[in-house]
Protein backbone atom coordinates (compact mmCIF):
# COMPACT_ATOMS: atom_id res chain seq x y z
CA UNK A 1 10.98 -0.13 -24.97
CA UNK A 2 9.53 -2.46 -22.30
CA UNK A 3 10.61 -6.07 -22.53
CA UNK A 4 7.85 -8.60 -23.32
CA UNK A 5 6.02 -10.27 -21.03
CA UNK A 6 6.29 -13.81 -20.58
CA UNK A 7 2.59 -15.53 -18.37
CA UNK A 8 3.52 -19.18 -17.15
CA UNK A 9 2.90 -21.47 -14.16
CA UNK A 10 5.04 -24.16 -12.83
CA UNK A 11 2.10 -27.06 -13.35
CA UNK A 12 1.44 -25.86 -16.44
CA UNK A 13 3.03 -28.26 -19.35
CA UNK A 14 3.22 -26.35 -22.47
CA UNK A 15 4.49 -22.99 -19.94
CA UNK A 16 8.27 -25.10 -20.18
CA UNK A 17 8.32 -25.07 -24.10
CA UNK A 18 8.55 -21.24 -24.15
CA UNK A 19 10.52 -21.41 -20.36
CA UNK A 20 13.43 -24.36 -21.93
CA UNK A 21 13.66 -21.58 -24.92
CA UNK A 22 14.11 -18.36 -22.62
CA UNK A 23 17.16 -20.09 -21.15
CA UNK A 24 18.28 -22.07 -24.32
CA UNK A 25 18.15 -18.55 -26.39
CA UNK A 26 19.71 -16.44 -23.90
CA UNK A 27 16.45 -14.02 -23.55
CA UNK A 28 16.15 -14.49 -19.64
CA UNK A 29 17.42 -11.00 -19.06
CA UNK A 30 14.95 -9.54 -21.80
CA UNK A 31 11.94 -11.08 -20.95
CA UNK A 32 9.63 -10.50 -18.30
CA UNK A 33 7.93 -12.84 -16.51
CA UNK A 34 5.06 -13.23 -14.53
CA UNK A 35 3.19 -16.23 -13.16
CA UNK A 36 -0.57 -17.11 -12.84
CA UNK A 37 -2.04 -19.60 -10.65
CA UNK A 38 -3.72 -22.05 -12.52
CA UNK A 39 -4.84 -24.10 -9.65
CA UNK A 40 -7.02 -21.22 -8.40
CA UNK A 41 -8.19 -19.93 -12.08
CA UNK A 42 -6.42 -16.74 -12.40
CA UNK A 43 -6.00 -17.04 -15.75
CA UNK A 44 -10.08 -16.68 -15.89
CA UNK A 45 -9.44 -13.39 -14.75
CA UNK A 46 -11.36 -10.89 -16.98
CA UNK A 47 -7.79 -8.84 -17.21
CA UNK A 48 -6.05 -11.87 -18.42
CA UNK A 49 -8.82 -12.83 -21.16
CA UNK A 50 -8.58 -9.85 -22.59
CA UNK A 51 -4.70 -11.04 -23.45
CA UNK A 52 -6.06 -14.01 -24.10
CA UNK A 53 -9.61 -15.09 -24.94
CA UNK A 54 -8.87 -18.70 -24.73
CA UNK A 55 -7.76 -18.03 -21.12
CA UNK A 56 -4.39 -20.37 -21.73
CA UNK A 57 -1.16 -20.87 -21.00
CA UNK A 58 1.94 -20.13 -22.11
CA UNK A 59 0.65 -16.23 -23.37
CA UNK A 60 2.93 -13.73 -24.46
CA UNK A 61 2.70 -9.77 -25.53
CA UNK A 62 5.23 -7.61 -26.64
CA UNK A 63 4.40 -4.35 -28.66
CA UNK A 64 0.75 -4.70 -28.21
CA UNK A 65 0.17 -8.31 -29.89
CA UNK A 66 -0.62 -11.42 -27.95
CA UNK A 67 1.11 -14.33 -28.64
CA UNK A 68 -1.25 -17.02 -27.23
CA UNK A 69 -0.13 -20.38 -28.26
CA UNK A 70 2.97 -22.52 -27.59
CA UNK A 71 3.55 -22.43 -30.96
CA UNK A 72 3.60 -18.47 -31.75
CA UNK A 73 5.14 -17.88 -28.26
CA UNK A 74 8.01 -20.36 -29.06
CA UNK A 75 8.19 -18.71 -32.30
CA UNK A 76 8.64 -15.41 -31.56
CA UNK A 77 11.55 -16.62 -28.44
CA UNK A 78 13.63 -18.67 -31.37
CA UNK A 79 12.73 -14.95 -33.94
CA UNK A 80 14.04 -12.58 -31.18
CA UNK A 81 17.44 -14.16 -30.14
CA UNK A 82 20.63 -14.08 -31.39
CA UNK A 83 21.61 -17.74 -30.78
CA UNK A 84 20.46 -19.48 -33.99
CA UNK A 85 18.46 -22.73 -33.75
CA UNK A 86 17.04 -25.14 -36.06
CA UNK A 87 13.36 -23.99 -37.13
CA UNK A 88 10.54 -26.20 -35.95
CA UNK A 89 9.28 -28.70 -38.40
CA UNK A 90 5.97 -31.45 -38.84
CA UNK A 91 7.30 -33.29 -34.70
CA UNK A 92 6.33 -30.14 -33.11
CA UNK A 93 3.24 -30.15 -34.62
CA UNK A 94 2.25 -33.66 -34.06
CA UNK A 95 3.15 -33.26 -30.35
CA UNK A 96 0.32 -30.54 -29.67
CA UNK A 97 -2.36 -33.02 -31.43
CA UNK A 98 -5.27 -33.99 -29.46
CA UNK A 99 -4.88 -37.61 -29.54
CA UNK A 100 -1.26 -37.13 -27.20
CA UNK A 101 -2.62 -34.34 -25.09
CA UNK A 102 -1.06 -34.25 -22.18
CA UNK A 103 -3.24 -32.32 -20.26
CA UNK A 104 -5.83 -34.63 -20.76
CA UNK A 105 -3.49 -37.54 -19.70
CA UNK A 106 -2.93 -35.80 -16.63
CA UNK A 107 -7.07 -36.48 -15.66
CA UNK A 108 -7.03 -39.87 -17.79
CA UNK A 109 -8.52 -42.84 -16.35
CA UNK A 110 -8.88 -46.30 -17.69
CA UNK A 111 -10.55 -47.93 -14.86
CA UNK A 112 -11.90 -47.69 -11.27
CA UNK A 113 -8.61 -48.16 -9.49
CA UNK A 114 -6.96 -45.46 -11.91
CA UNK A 115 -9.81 -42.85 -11.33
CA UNK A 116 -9.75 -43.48 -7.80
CA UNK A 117 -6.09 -42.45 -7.54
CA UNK A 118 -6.30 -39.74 -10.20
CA UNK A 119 -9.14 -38.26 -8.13
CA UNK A 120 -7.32 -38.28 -4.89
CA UNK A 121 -4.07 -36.83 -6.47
CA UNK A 122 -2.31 -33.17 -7.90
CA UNK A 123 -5.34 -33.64 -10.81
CA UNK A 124 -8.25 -33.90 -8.51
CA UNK A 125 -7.04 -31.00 -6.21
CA UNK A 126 -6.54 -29.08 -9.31
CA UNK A 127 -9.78 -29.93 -10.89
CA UNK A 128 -11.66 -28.39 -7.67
CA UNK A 129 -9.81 -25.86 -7.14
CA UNK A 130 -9.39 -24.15 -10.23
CA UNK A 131 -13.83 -24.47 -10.14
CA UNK A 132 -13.84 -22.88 -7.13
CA UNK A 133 -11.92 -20.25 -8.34
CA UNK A 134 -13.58 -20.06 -11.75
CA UNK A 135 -17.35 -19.73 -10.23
CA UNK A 136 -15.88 -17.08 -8.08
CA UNK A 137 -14.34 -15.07 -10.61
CA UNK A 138 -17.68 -16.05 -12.97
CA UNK A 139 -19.77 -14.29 -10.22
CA UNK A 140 -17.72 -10.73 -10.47
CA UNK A 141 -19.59 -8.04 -12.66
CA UNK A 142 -16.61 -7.78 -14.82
CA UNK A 143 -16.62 -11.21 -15.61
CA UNK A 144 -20.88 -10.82 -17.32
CA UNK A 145 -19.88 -9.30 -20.51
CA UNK A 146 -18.03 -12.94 -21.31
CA UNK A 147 -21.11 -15.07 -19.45
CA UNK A 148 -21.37 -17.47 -22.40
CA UNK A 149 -17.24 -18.40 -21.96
CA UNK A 150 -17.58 -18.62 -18.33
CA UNK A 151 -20.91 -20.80 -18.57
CA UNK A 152 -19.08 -23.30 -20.75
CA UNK A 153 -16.03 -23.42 -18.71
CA UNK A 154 -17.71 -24.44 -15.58
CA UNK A 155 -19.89 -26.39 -17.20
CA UNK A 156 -17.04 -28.64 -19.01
CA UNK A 157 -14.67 -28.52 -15.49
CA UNK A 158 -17.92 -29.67 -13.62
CA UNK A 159 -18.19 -32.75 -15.61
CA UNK A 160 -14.59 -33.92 -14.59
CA UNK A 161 -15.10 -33.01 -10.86
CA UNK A 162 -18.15 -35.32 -11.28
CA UNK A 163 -16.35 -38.01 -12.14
CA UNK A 164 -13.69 -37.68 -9.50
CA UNK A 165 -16.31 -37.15 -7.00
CA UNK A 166 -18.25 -40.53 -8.19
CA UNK A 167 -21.01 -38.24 -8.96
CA UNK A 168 -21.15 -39.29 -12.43
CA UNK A 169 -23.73 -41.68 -14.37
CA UNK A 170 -21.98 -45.25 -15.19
CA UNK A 171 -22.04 -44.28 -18.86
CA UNK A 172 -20.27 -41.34 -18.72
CA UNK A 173 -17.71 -43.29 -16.71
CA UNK A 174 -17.29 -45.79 -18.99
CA UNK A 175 -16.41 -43.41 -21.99
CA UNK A 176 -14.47 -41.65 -20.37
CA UNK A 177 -12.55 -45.05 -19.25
CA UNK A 178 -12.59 -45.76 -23.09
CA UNK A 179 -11.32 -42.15 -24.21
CA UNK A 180 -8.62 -42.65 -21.47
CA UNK A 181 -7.23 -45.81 -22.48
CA UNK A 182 -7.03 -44.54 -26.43
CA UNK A 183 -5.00 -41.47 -25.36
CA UNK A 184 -2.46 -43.18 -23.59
CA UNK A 185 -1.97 -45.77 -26.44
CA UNK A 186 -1.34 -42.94 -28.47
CA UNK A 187 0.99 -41.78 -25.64
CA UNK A 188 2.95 -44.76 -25.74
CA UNK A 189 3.02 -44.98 -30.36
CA UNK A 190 4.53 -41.29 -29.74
CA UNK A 191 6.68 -42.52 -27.43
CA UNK A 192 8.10 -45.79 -28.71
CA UNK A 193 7.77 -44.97 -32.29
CA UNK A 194 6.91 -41.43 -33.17
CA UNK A 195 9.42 -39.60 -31.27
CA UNK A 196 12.52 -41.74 -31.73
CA UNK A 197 11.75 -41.23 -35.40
CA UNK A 198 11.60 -37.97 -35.39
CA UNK A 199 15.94 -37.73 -33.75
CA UNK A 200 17.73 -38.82 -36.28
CA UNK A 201 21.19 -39.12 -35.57
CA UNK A 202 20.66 -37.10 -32.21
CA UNK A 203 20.97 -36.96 -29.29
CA UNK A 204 18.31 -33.66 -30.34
CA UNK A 205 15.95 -33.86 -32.97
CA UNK A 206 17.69 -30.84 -34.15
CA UNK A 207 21.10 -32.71 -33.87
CA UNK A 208 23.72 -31.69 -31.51
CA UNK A 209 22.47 -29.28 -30.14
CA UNK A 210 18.60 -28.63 -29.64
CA UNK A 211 16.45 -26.71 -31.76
CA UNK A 212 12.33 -25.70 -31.83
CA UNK A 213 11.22 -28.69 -31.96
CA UNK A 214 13.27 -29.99 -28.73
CA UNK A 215 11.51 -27.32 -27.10
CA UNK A 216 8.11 -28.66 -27.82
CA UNK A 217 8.65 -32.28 -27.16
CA UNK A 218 10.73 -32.42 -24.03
CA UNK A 219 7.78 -30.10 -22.70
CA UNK A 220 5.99 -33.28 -23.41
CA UNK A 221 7.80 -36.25 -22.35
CA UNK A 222 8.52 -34.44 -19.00
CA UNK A 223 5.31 -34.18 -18.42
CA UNK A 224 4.42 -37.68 -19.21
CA UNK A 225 7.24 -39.15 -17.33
CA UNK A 226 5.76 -36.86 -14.27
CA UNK A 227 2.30 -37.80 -14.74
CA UNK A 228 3.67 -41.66 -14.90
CA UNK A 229 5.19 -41.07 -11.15
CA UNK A 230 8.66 -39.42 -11.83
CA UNK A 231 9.34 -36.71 -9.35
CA UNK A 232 12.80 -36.07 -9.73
CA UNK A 233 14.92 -35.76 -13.49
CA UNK A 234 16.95 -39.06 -12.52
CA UNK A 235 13.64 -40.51 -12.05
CA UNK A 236 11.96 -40.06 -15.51
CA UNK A 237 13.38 -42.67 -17.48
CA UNK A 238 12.68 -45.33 -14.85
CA UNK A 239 9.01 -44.28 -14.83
CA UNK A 240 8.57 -44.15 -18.40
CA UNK A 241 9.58 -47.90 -18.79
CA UNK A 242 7.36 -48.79 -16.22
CA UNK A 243 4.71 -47.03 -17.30
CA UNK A 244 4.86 -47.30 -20.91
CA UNK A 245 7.37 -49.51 -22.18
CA UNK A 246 11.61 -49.35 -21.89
CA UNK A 247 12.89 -46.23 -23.47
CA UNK A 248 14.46 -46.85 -26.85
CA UNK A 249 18.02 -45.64 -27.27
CA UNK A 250 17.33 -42.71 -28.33
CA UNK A 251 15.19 -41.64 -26.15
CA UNK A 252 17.36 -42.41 -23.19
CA UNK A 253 20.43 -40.48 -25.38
CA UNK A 254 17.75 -37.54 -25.38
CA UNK A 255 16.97 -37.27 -21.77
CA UNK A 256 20.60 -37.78 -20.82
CA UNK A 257 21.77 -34.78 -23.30
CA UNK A 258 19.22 -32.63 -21.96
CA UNK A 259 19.98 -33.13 -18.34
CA UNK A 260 22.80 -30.88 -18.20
CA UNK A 261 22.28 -28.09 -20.15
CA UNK A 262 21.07 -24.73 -18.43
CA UNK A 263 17.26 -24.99 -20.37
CA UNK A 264 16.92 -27.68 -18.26
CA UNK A 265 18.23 -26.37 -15.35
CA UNK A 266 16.12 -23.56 -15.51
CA UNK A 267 13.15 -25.27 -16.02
CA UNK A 268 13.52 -27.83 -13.79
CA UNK A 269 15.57 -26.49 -11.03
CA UNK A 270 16.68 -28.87 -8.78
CA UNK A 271 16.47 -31.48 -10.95
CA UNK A 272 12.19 -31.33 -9.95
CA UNK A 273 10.35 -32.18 -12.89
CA UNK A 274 7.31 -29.79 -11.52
């Protein structure tokens, strides 16, 4: 039987739910893995869409079903193993609601200065890139039976590499200035209030030990801590105070537990949070 097959990429945010599991569960021997470069828009590869309509990452198949969520992915890691975790419950949910998106805080801007800097960093590159590569791929004759995806996907990217380019009219600007500053606010309620909630007596949500859910949400504030300038794992915490607000407690027990256990390690080798 041929092991499942595991499509990630190191930029990719949700990607380290499913890759903290793999190592957490013990399934790095029995999973397969193989990577897609997101930056150039491989995974708008007609090949990979037919996985995967939705053309996203983290994807999995084994035994000829597609698991193409973070959620069903994760799902089927914590089903398969032997090491017994805590199920997920309503946190890992909440994380993967729009309002906290990280991927969209990644491109988030709340004023000139911030779009300016956002533009000329990894999410401007990215932005460009990936279009490139999409409108090349879009141009193939395998790619014209799924015209209408492709037409919307440039489409939507286009608008954001408008705005980065300063190509954009001032009132598209300015809502997107407004829908920036409302996602990070919800950033920093999840943050401050949501997530220490959610741990209990800790240091994991799941208790001593992490579970699903810890899966899902230190995907998350990773990320965030990244995005807010964090380059290194000793790093995060100081960028999440100065970006947000200081860490409760528990969220600086949480980062410290999961610093040195091998999920983490694996995921973030070298202690680089990307």
């Amino acid at each position: 039987m041929s092991k499942p097959v595991f499509y990630t990429f190191e930029y990719s945010v949700w990607s380290a739910a499913p890759e903290l599991a793999i190592a957490e569960l013990d399934l790095t021997d029995a999973i397969e893995v193989k990577h897609l470069n997101l930056m150039q828009g491989e995974n708008f590869e007609p090949s990979f869409i037919k996985i995967n309509p939705n053309a996203t990452l983290p994807t999995l198949t084994a035994d000829g079903k597609a698991y193409t969520s973070t959620t069903e992915v994760v799902d089927f890691l914590v089903k398969k193993s032997s090491v017994k975790v805590a199920t997920r419950t309503a946190i890992a949910t909440a994380v993967h609601e729009d309002p906290v998106d990280p991927n969209f805080a990644m491109v988030a801007s709340r004023d000139d200065a911030e779009l300016a800097r956002v533009a000329g960093g990894l999410a401007g590159t990215f932005t460009n890139t990936r279009l490139a590569g999409l409108k090349k791929i879009a141009a193939t004759p395998e790619a014209q039976a799924n015209k209408e995806f492709y037409d919307g996907k440039i489409a939507t990217i286009s608008e954001l590499s408008s705005l980065f380019a300063g190509a954009a009219p001032a009132e598209a600007k300015e809502g997107f200035f407004k829908i920036s500053k409302a996602a990070w606010d919800a950033v920093k309620v999840f943050y401050l209030e949501t997530l220490p909630a959610s741990i209990g007596e800790g240091p994991f949500i799941a208790g001593a030990t992490p579970g699903e859910d810890d899966f899902h949400v230190t995907a998350w504030l990773v990320h965030i801590a990244f995005l807010l300038g964090a380059a290194k794992a000793e790093d995060g915490l100081a960028a999440l105070q100065k970006g947000l607000a200081p860490p409760p407690e528990k969220i600086v027990n949480y980062w410290n537990a999961w610093s040195g256990r091998k999920g983490w390690a694996a995921t973030y080798p070298g202690g680089n949070l990307h």
